[in-house]
PDB file of N, CA and C in Angstrom:
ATOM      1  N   UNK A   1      49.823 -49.729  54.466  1.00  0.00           N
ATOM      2  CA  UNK A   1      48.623 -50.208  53.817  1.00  0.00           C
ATOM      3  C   UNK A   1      48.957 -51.439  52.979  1.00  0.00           C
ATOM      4  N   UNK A   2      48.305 -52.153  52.970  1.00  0.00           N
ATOM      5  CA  UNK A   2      48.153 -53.259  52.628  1.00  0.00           C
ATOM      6  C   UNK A   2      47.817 -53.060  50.802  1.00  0.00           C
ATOM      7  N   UNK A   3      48.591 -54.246  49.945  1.00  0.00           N
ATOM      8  CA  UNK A   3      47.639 -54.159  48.722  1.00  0.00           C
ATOM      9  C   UNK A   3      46.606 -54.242  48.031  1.00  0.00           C
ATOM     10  N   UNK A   4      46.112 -55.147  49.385  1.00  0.00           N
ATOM     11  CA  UNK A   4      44.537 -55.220  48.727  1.00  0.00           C
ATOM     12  C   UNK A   4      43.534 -53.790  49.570  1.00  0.00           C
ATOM     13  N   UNK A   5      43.819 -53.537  50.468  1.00  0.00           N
ATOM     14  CA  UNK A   5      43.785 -52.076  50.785  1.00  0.00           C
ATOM     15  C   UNK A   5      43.248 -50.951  49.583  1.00  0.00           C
ATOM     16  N   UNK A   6      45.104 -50.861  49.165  1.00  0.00           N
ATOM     17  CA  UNK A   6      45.541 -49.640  48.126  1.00  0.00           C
ATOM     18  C   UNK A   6      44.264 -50.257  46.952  1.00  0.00           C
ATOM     19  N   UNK A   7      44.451 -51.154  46.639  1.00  0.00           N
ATOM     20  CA  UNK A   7      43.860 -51.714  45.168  1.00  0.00           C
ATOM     21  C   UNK A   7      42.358 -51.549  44.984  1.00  0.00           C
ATOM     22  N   UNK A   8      41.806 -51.314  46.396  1.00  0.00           N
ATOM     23  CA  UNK A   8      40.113 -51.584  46.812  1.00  0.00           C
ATOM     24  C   UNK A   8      39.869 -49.668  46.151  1.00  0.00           C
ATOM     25  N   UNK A   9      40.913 -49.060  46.862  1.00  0.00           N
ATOM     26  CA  UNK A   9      40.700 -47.718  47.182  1.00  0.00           C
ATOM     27  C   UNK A   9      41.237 -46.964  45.742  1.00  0.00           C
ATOM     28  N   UNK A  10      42.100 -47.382  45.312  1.00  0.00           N
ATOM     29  CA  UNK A  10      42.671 -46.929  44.069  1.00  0.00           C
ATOM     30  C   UNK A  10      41.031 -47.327  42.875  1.00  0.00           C
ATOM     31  N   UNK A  11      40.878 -48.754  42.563  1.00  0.00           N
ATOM     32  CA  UNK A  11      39.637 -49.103  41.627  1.00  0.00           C
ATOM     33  C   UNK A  11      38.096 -49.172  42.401  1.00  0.00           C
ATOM     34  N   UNK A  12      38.333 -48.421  43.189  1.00  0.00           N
ATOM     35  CA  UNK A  12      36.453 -48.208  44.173  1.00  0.00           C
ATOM     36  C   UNK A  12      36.267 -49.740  43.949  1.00  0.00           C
ATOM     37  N   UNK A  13      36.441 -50.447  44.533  1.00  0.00           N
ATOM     38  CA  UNK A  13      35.747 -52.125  44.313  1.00  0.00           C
ATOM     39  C   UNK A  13      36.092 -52.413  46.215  1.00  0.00           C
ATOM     40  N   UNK A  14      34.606 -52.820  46.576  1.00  0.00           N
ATOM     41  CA  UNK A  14      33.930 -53.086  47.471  1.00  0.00           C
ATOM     42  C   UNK A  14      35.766 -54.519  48.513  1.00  0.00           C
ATOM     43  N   UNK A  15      36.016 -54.294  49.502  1.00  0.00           N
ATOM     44  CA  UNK A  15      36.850 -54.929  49.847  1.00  0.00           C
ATOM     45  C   UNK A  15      36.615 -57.066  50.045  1.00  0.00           C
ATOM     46  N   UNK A  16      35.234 -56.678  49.972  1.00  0.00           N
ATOM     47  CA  UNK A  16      34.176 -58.202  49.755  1.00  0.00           C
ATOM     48  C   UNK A  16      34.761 -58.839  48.655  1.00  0.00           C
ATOM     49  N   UNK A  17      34.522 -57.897  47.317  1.00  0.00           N
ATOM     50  CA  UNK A  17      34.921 -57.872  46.416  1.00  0.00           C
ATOM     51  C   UNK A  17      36.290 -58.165  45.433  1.00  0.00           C
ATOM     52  N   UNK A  18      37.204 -57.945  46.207  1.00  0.00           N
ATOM     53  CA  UNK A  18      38.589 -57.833  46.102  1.00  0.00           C
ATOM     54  C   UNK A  18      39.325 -59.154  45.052  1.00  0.00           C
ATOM     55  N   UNK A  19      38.796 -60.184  45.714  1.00  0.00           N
ATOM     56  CA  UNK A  19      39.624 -61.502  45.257  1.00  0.00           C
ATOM     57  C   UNK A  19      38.555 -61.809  44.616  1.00  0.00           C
ATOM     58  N   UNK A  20      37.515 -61.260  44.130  1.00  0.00           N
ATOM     59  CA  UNK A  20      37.071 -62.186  42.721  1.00  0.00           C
ATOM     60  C   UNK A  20      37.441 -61.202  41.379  1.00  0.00           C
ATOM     61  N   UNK A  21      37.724 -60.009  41.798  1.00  0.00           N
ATOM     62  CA  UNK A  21      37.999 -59.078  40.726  1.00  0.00           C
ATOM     63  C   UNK A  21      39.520 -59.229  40.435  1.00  0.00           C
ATOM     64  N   UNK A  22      40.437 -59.056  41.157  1.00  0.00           N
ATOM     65  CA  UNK A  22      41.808 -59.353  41.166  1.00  0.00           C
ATOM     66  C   UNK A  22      42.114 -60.580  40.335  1.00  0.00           C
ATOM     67  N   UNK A  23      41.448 -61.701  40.968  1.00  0.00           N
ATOM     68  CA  UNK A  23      41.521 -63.148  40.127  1.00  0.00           C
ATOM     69  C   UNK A  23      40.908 -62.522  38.607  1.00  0.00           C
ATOM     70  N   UNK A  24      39.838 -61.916  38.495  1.00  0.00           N
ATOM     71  CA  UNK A  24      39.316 -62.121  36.832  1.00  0.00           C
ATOM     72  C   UNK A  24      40.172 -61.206  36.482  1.00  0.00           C
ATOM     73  N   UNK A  25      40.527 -60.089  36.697  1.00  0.00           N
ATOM     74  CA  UNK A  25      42.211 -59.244  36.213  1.00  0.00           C
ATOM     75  C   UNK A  25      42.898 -60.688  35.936  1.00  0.00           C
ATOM     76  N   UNK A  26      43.379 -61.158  36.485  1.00  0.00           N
ATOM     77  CA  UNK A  26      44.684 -61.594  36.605  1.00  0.00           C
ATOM     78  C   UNK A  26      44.829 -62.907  35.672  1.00  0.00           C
ATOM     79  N   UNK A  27      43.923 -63.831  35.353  1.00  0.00           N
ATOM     80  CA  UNK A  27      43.571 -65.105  34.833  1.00  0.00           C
ATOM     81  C   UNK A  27      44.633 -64.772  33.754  1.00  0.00           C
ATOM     82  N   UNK A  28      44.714 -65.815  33.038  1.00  0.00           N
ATOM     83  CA  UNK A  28      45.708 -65.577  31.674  1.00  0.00           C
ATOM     84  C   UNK A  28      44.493 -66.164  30.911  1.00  0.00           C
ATOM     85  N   UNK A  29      44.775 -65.738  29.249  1.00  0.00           N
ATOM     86  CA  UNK A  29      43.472 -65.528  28.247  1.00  0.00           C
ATOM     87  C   UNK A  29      43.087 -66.613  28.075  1.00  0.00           C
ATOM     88  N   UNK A  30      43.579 -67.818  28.045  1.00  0.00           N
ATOM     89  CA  UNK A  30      42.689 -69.175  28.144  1.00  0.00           C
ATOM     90  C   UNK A  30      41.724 -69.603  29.329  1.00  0.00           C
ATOM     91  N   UNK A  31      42.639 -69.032  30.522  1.00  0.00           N
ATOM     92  CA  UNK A  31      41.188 -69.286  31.375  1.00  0.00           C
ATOM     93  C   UNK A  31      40.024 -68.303  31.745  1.00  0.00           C
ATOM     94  N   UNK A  32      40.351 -67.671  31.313  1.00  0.00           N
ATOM     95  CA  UNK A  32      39.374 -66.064  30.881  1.00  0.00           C
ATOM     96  C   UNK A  32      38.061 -66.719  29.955  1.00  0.00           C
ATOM     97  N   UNK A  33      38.695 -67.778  28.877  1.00  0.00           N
ATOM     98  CA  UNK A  33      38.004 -68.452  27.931  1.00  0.00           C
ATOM     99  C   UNK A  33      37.427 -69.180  28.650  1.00  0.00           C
ATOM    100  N   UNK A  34      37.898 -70.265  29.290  1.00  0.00           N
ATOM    101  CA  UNK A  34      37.054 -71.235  29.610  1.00  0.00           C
ATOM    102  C   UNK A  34      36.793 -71.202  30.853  1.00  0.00           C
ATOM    103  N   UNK A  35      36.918 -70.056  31.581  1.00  0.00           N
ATOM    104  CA  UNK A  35      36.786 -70.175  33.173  1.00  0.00           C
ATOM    105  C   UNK A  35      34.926 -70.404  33.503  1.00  0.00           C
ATOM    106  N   UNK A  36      33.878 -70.161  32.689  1.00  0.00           N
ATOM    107  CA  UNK A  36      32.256 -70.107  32.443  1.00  0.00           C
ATOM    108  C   UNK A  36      32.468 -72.616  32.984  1.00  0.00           C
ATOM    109  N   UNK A  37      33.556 -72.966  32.320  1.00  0.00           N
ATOM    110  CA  UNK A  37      33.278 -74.241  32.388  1.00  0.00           C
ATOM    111  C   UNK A  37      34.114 -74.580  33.695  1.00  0.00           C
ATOM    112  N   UNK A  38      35.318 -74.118  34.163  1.00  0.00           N
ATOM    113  CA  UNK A  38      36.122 -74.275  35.173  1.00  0.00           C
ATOM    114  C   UNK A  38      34.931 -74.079  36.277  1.00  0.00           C
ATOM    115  N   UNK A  39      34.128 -73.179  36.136  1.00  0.00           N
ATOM    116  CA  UNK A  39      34.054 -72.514  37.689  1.00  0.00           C
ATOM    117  C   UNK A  39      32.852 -73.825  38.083  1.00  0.00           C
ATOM    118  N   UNK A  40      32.188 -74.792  36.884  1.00  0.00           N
ATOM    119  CA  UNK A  40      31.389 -76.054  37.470  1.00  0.00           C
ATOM    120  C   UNK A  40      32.023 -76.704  38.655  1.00  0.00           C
ATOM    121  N   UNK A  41      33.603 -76.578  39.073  1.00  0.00           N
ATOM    122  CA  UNK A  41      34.415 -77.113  39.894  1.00  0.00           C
ATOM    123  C   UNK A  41      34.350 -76.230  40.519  1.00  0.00           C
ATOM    124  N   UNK A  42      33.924 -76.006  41.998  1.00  0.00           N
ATOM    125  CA  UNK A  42      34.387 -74.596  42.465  1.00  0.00           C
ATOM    126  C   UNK A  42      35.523 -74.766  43.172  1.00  0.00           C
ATOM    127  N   UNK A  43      36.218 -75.935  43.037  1.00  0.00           N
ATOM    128  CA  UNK A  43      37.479 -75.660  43.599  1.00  0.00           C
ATOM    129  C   UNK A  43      38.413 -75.508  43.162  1.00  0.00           C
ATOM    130  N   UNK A  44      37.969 -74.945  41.739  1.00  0.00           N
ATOM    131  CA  UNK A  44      39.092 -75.455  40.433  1.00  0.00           C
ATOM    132  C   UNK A  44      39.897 -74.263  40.783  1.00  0.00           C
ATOM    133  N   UNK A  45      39.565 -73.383  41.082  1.00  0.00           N
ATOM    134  CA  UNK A  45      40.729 -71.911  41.573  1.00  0.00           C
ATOM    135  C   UNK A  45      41.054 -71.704  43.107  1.00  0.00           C
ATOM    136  N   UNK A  46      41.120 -73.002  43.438  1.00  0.00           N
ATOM    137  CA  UNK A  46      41.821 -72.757  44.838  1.00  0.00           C
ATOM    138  C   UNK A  46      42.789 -72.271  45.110  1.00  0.00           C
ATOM    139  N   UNK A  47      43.800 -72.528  44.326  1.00  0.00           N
ATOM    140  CA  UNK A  47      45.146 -72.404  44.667  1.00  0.00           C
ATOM    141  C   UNK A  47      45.195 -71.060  44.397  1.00  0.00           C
ATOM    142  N   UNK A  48      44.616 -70.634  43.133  1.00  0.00           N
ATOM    143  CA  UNK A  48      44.689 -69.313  42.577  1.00  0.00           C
ATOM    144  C   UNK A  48      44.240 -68.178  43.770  1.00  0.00           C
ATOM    145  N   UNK A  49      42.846 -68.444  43.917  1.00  0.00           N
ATOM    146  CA  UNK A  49      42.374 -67.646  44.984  1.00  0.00           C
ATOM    147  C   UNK A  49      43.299 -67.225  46.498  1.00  0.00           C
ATOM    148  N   UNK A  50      43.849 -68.623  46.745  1.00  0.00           N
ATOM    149  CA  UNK A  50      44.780 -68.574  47.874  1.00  0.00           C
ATOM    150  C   UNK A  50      46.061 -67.938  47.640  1.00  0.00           C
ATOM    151  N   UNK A  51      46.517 -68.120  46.352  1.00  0.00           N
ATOM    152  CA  UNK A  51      47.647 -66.908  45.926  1.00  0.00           C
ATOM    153  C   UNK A  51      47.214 -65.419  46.208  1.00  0.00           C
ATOM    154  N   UNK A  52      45.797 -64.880  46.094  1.00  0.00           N
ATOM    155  CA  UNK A  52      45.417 -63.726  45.287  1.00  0.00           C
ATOM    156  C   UNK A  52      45.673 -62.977  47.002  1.00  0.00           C
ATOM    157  N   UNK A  53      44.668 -64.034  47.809  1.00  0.00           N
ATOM    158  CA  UNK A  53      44.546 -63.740  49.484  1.00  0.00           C
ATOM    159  C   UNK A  53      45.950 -63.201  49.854  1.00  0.00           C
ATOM    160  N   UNK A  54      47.092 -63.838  49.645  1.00  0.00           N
ATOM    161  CA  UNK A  54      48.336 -64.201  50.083  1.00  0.00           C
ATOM    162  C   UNK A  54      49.014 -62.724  49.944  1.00  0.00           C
ATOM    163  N   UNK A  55      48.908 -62.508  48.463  1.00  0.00           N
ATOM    164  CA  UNK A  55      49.596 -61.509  47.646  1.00  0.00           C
ATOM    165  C   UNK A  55      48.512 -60.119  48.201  1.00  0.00           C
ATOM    166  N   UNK A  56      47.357 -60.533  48.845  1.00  0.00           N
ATOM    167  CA  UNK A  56      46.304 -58.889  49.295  1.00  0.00           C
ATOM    168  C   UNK A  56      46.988 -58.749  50.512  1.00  0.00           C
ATOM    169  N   UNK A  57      47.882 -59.333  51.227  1.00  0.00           N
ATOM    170  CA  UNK A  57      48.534 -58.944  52.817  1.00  0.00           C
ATOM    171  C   UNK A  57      49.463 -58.285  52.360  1.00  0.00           C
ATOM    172  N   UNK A  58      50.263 -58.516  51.534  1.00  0.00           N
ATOM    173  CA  UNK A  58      51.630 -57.601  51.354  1.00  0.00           C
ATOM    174  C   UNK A  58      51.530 -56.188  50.979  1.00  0.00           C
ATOM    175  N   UNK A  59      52.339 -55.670  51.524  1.00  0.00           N
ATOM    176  CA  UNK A  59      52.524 -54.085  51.518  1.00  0.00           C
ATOM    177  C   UNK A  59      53.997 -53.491  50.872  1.00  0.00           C
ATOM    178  N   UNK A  60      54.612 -54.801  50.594  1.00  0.00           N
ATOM    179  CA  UNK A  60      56.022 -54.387  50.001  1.00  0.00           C
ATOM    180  C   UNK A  60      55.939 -55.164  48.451  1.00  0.00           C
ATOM    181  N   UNK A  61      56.534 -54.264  47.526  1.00  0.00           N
ATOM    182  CA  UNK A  61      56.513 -55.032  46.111  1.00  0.00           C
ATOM    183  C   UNK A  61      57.704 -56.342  46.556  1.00  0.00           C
ATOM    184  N   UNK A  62      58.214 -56.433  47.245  1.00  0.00           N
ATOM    185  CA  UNK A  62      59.846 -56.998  47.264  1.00  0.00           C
ATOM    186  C   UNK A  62      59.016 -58.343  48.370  1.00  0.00           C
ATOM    187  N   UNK A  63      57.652 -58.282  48.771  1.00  0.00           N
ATOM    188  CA  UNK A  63      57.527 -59.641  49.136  1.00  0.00           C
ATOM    189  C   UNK A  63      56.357 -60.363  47.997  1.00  0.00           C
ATOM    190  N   UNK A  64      56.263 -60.186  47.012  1.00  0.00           N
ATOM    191  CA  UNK A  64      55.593 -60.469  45.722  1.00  0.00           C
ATOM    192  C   UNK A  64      56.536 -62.179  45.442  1.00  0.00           C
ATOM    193  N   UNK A  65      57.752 -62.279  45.663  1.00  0.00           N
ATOM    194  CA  UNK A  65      58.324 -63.111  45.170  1.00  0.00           C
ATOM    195  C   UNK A  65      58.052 -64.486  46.258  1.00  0.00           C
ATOM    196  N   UNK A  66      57.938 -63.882  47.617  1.00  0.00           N
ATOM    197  CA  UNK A  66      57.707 -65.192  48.489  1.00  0.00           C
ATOM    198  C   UNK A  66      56.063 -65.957  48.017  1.00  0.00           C
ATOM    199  N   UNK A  67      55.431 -65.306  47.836  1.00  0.00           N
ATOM    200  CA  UNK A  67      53.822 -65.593  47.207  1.00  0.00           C
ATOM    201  C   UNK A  67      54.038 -66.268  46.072  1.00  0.00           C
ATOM    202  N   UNK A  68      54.597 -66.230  45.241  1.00  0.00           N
ATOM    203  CA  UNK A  68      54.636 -66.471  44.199  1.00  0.00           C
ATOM    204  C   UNK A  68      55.044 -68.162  44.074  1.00  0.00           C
ATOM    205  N   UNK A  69      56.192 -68.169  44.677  1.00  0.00           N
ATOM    206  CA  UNK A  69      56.546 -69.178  45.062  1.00  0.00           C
ATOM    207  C   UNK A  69      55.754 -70.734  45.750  1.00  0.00           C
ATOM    208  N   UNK A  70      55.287 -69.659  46.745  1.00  0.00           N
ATOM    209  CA  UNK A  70      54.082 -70.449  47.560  1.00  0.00           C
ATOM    210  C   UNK A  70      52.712 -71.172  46.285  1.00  0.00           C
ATOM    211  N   UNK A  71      52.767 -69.901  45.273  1.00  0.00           N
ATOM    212  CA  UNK A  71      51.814 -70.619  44.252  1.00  0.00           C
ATOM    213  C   UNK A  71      52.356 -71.746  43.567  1.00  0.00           C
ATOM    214  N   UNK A  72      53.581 -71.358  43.558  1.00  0.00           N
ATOM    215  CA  UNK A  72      53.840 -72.032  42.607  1.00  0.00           C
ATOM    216  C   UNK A  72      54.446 -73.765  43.058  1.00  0.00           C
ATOM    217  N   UNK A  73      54.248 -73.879  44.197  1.00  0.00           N
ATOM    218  CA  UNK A  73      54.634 -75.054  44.971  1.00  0.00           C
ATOM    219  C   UNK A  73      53.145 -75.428  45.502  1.00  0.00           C
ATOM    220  N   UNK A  74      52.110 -74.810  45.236  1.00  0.00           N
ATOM    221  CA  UNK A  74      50.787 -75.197  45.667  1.00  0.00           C
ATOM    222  C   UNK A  74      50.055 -76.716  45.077  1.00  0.00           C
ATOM    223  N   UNK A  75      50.058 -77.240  45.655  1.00  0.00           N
ATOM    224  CA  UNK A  75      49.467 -78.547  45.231  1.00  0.00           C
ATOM    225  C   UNK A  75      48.500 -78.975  44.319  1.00  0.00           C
ATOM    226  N   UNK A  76      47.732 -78.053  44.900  1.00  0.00           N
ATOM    227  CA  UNK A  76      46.689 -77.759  43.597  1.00  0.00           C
ATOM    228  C   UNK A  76      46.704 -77.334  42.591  1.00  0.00           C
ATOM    229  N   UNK A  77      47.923 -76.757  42.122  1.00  0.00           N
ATOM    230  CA  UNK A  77      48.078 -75.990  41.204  1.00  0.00           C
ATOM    231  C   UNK A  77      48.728 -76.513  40.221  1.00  0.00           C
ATOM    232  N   UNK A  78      49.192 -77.666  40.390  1.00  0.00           N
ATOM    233  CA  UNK A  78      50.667 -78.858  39.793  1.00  0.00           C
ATOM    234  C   UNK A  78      49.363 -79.475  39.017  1.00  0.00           C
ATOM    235  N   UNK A  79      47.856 -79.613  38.496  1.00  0.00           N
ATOM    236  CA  UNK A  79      47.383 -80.363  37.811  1.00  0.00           C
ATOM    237  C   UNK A  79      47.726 -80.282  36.064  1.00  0.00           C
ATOM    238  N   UNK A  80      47.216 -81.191  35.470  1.00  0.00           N
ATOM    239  CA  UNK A  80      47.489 -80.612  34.203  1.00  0.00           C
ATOM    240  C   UNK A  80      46.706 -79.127  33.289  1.00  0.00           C
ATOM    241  N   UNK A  81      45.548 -79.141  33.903  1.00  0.00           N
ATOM    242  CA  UNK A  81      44.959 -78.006  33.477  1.00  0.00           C
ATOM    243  C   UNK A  81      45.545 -76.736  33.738  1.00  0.00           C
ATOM    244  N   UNK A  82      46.162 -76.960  35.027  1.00  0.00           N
ATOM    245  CA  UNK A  82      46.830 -75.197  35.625  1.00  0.00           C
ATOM    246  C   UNK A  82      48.239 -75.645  34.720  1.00  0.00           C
ATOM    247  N   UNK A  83      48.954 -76.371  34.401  1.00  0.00           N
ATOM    248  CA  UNK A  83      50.668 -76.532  35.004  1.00  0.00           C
ATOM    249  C   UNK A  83      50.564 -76.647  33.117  1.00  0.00           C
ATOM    250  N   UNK A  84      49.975 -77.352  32.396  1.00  0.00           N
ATOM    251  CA  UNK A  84      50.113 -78.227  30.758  1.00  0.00           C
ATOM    252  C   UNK A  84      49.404 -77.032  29.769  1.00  0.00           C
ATOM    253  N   UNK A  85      48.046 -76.419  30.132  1.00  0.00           N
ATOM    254  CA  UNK A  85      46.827 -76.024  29.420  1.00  0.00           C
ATOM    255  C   UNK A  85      47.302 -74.232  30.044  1.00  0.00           C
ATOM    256  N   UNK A  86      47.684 -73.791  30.600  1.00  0.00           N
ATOM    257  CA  UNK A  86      47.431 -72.744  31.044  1.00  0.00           C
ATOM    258  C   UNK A  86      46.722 -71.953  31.628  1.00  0.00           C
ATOM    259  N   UNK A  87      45.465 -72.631  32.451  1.00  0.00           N
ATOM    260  CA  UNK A  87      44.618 -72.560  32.733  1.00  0.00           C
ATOM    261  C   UNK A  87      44.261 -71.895  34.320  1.00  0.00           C
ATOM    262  N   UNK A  88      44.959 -70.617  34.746  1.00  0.00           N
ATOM    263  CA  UNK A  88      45.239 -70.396  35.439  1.00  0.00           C
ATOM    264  C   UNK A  88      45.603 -68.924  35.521  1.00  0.00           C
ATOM    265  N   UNK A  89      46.082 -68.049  36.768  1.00  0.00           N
ATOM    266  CA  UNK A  89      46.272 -67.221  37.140  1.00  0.00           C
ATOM    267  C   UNK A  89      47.407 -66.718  36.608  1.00  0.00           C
ATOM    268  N   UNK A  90      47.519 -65.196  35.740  1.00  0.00           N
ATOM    269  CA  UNK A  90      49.096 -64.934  35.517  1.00  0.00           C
ATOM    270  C   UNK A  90      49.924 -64.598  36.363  1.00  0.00           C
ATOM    271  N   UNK A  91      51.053 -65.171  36.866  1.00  0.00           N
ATOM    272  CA  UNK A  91      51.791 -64.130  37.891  1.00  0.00           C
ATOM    273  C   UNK A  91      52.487 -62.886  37.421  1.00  0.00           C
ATOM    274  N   UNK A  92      52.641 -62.935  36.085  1.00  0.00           N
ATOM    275  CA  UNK A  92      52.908 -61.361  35.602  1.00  0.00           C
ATOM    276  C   UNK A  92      51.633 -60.583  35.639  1.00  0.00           C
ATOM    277  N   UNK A  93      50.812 -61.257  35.193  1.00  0.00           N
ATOM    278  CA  UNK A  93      49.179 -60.192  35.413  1.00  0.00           C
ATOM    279  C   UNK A  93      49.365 -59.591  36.657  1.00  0.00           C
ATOM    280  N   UNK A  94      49.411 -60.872  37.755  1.00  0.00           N
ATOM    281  CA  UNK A  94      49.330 -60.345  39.213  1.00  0.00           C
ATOM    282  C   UNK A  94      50.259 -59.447  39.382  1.00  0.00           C
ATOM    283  N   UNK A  95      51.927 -59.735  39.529  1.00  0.00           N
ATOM    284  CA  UNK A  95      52.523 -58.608  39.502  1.00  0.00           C
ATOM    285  C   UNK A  95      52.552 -57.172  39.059  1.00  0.00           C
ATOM    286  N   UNK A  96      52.114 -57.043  37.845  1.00  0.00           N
ATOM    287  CA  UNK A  96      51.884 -55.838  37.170  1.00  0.00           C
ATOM    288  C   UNK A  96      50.669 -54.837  38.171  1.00  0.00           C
ATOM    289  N   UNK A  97      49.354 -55.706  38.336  1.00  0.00           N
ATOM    290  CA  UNK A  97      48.875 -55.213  39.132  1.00  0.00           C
ATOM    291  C   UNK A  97      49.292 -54.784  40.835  1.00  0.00           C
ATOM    292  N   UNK A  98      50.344 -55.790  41.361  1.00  0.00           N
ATOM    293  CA  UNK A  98      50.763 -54.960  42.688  1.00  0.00           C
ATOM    294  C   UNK A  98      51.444 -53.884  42.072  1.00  0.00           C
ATOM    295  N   UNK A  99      52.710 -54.285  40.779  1.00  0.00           N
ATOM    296  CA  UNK A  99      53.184 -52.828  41.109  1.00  0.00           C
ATOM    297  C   UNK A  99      53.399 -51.939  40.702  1.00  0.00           C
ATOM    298  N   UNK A 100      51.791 -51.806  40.063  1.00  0.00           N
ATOM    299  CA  UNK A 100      51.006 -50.607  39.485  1.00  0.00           C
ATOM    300  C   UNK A 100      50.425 -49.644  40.966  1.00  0.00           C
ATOM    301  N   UNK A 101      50.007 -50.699  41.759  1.00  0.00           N
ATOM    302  CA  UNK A 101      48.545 -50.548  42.853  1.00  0.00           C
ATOM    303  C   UNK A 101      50.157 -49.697  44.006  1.00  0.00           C
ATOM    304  N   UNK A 102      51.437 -50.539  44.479  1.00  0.00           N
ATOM    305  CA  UNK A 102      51.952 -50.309  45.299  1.00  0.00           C
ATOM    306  C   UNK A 102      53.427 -48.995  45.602  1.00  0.00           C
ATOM    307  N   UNK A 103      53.150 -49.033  43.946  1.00  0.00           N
ATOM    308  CA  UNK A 103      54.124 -48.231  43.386  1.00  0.00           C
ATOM    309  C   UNK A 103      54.182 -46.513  43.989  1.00  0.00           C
TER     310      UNK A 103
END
């Protein structure tokens, strides 16, 4: 089973559902704050979202680190708002949640 699977079935949240709930888990507290002004961009969480997708295929905690990576080399993600401001996805949030969900 997959994590976004376990995670749908573990917190009853609709599998539609998955990557907008995961992302608002996961944000770190500044963009929690200002994400009401981020989301005028809707592409402002691309990269994030495409992490969240990435990290819902894996079924092993031990491939958490290749994703991560991938975020973290994401193009979109190198701006100053994600990379300077913090404005962005935690990867400890995220982690904690796989391996709470996979554990």
């Amino acid at each position: 089973m997959t994590f976004s699977e376990k995670f749908c079935a573990k917190h009853n949240v609709r599998p539609e559902d998955f990557e907008a709930t995961v992302l608002r888990l996961s944000l770190r507290p500044a963009a929690r704050l200002f994400r009401p002004i981020l989301n005028l961009n809707p592409d402002y969480f691309a990269a994030d979202r495409e992490f969240v997708r990435g990290v819902g295929r894996i079924s092993r905690i031990e491939d958490f680190g290749s994703e991560a990576q991938d975020f973290a080399d994401h193009p979109d993600g190198r701006g100053f708002c994600h990379q300077s401001l913090g404005l962005r996805i935690s990867r400890q949030r995220l982690r904690k949640l796989v391996r709470d969900t996979l554990a």
